[in-house]
PDB file of N, CA and C in Angstrom:
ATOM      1  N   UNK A   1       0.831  -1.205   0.000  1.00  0.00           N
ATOM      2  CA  UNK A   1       0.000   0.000   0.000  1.00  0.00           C
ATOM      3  C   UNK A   1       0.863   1.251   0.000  1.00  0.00           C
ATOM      4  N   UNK A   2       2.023   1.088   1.257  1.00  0.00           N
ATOM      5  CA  UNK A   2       2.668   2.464   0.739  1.00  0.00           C
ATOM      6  C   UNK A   2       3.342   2.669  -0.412  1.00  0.00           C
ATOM      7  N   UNK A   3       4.024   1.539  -1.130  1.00  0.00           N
ATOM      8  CA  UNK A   3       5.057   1.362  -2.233  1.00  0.00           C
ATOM      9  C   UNK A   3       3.869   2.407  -3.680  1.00  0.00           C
ATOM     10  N   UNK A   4       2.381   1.732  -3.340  1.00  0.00           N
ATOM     11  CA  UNK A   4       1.769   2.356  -4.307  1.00  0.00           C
ATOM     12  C   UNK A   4       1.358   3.933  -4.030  1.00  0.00           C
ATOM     13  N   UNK A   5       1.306   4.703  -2.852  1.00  0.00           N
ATOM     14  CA  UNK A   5       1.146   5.693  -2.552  1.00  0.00           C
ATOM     15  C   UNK A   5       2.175   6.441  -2.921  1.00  0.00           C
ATOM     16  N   UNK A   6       3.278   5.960  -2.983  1.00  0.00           N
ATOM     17  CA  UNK A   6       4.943   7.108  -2.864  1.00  0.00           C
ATOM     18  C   UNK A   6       4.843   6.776  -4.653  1.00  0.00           C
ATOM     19  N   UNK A   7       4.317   5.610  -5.530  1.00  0.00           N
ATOM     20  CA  UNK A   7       4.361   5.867  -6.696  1.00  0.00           C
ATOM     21  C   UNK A   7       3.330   6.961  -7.221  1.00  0.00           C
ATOM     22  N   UNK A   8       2.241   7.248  -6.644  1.00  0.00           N
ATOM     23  CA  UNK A   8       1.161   8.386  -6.658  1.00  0.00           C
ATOM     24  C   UNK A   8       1.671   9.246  -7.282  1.00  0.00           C
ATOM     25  N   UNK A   9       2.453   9.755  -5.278  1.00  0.00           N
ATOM     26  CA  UNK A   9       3.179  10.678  -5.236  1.00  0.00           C
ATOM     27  C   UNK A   9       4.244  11.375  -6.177  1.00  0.00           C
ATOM     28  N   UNK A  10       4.999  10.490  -6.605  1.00  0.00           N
ATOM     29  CA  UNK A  10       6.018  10.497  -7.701  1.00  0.00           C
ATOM     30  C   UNK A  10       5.500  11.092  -9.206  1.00  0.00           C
ATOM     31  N   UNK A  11       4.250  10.672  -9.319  1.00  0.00           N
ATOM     32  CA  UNK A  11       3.674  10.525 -10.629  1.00  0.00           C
ATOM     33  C   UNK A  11       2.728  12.126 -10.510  1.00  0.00           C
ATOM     34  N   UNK A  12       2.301  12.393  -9.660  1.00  0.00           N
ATOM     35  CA  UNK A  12       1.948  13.767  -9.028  1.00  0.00           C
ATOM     36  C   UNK A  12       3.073  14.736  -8.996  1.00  0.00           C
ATOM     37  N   UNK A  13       4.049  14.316  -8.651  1.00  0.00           N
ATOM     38  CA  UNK A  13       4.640  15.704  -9.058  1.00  0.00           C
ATOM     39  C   UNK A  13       5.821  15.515 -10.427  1.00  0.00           C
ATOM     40  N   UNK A  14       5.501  14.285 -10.896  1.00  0.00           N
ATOM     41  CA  UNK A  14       5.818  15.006 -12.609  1.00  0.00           C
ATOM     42  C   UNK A  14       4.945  15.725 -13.328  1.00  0.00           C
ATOM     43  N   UNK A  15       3.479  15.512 -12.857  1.00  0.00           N
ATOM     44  CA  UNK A  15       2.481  16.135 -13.593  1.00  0.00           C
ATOM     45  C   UNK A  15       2.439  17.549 -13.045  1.00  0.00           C
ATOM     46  N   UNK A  16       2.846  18.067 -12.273  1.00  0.00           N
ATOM     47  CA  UNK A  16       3.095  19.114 -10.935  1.00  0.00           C
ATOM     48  C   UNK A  16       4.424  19.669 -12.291  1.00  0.00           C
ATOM     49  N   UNK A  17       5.222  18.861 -12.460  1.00  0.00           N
ATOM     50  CA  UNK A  17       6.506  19.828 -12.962  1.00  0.00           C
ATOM     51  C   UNK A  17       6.314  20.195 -14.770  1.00  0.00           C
ATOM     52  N   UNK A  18       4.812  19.247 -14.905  1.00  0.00           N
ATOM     53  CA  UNK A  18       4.701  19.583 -16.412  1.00  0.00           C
ATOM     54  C   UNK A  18       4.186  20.726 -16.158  1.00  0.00           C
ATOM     55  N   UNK A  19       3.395  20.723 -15.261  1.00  0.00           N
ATOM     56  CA  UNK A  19       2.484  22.064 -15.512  1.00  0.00           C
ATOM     57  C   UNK A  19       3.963  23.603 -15.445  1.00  0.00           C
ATOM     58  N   UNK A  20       4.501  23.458 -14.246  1.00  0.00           N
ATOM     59  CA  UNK A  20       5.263  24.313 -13.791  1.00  0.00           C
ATOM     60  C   UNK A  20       6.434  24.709 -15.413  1.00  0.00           C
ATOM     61  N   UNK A  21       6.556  23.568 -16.376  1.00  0.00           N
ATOM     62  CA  UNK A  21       7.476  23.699 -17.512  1.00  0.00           C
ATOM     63  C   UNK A  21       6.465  24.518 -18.587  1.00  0.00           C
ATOM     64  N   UNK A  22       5.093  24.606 -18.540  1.00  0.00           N
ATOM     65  CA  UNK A  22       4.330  25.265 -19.119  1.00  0.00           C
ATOM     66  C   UNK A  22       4.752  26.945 -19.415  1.00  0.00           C
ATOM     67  N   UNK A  23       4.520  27.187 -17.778  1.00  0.00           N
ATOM     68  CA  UNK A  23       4.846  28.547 -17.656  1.00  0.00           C
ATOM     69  C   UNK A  23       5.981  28.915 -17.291  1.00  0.00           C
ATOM     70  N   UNK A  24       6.713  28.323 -16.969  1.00  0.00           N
ATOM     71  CA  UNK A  24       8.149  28.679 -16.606  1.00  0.00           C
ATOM     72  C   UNK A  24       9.345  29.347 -17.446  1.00  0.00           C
ATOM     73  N   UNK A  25       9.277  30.291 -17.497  1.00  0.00           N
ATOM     74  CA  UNK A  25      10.669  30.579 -18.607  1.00  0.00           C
ATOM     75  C   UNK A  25      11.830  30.143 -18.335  1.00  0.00           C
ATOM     76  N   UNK A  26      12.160  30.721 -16.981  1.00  0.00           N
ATOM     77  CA  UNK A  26      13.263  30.043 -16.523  1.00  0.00           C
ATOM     78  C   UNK A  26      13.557  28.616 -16.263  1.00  0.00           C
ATOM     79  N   UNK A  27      14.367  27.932 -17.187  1.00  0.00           N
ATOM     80  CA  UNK A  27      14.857  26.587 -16.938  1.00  0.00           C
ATOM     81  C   UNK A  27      15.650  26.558 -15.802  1.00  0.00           C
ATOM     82  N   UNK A  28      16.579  27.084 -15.013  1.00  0.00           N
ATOM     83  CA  UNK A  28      17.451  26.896 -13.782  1.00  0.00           C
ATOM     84  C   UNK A  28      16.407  26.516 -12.330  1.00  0.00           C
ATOM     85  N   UNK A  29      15.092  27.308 -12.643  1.00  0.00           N
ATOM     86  CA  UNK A  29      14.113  27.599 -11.710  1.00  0.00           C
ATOM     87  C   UNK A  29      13.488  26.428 -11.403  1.00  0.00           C
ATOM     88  N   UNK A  30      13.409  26.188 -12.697  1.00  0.00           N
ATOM     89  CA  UNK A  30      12.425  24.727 -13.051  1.00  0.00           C
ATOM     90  C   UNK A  30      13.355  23.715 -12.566  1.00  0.00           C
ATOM     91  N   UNK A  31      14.769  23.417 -12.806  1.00  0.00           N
ATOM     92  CA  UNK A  31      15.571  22.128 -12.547  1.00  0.00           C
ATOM     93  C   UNK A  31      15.538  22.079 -10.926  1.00  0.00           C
ATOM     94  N   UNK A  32      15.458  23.611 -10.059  1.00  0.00           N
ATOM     95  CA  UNK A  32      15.588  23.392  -8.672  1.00  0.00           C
ATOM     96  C   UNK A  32      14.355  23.351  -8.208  1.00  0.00           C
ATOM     97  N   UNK A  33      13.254  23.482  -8.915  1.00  0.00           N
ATOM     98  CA  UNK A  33      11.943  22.984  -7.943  1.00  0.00           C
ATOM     99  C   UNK A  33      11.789  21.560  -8.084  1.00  0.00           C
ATOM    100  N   UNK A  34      12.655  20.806  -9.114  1.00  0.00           N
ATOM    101  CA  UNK A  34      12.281  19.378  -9.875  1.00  0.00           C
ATOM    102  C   UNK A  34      13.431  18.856  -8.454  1.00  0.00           C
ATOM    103  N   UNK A  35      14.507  19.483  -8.205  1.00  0.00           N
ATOM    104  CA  UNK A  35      15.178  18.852  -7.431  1.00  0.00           C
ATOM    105  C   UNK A  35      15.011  18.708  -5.907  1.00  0.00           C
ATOM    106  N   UNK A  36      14.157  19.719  -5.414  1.00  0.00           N
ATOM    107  CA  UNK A  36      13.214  19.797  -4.249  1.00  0.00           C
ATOM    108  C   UNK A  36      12.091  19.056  -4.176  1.00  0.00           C
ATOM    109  N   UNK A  37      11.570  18.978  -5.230  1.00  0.00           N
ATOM    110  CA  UNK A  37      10.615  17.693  -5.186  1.00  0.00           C
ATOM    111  C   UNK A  37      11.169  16.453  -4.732  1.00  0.00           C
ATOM    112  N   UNK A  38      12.259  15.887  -5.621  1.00  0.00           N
ATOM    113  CA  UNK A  38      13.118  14.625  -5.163  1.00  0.00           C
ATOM    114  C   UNK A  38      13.853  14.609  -4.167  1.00  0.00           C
ATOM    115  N   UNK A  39      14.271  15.521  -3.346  1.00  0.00           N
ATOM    116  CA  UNK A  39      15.276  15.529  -2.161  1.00  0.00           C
ATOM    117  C   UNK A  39      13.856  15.159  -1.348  1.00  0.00           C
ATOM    118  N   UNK A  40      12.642  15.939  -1.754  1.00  0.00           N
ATOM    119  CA  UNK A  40      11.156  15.733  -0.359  1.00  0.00           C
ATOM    120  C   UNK A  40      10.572  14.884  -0.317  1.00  0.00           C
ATOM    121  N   UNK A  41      10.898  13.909  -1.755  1.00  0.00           N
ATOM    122  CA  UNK A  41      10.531  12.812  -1.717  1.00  0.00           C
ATOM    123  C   UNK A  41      11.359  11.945  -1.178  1.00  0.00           C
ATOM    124  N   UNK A  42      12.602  11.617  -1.363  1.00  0.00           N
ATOM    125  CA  UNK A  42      13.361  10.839  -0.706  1.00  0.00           C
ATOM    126  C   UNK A  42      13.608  10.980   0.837  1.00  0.00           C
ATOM    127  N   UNK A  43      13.448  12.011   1.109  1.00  0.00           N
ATOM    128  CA  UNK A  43      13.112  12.273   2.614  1.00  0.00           C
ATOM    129  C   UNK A  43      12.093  11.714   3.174  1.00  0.00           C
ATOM    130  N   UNK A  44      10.934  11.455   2.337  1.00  0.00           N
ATOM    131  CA  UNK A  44       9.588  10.731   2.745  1.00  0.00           C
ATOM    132  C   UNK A  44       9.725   9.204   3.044  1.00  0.00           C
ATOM    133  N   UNK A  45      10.313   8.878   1.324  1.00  0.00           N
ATOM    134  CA  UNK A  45      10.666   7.403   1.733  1.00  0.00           C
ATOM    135  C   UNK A  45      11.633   6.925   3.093  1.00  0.00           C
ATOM    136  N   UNK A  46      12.821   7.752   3.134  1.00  0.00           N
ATOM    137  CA  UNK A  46      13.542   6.895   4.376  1.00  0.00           C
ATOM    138  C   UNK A  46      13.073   7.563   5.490  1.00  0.00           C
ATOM    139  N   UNK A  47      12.347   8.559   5.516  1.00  0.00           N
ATOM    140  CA  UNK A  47      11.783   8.393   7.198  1.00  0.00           C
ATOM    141  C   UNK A  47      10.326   8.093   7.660  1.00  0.00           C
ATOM    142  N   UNK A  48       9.142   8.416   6.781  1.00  0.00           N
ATOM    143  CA  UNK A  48       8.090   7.722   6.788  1.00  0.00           C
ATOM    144  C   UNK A  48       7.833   6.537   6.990  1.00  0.00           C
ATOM    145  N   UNK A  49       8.504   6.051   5.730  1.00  0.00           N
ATOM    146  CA  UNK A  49       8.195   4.608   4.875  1.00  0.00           C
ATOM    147  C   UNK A  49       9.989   3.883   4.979  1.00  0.00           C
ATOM    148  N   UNK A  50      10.227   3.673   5.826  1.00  0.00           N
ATOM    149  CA  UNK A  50      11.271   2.757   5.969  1.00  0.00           C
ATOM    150  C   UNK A  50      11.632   1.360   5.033  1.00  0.00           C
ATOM    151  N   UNK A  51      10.313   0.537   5.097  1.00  0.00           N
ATOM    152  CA  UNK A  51      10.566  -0.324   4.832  1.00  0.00           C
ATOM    153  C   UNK A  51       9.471  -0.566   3.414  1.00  0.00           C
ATOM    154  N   UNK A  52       9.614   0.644   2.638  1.00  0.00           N
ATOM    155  CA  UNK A  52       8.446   0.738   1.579  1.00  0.00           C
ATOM    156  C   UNK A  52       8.988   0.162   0.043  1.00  0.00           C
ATOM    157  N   UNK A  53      10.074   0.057   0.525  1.00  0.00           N
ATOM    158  CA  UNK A  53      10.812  -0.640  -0.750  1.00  0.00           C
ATOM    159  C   UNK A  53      11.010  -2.210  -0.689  1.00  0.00           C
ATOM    160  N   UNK A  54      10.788  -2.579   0.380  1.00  0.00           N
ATOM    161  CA  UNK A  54      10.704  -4.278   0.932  1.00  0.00           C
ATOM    162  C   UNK A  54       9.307  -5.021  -0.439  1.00  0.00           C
TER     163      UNK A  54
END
């Protein structure tokens, strides 16, 4: 159940970073909100969900 929630999640904020590549002019802007997404996600998995990759 969580393995499929954090894939949600994942899949939510690519659709989150299409939108944001829509309007975004700035590409530098765009690569560091894409990379804040993944540092907040990986933060989720190892302290939330410990064992969500089992």
């Amino acid at each position: 159940m969580e393995n499929s929630l954090l894939l949600l999640q994942c899949f939510m904020a690519g659709v989150m970073l299409k939108k944001f590549s829509m309007k975004e002019p700035n590409r530098r802007s765009l690569f560091r909100k894409k990379n804040a997404i993944v540092k907040q996600w990986l933060k989720i998995r190892r302290g939330k969900y410990p064992n969500a990759m089992k």
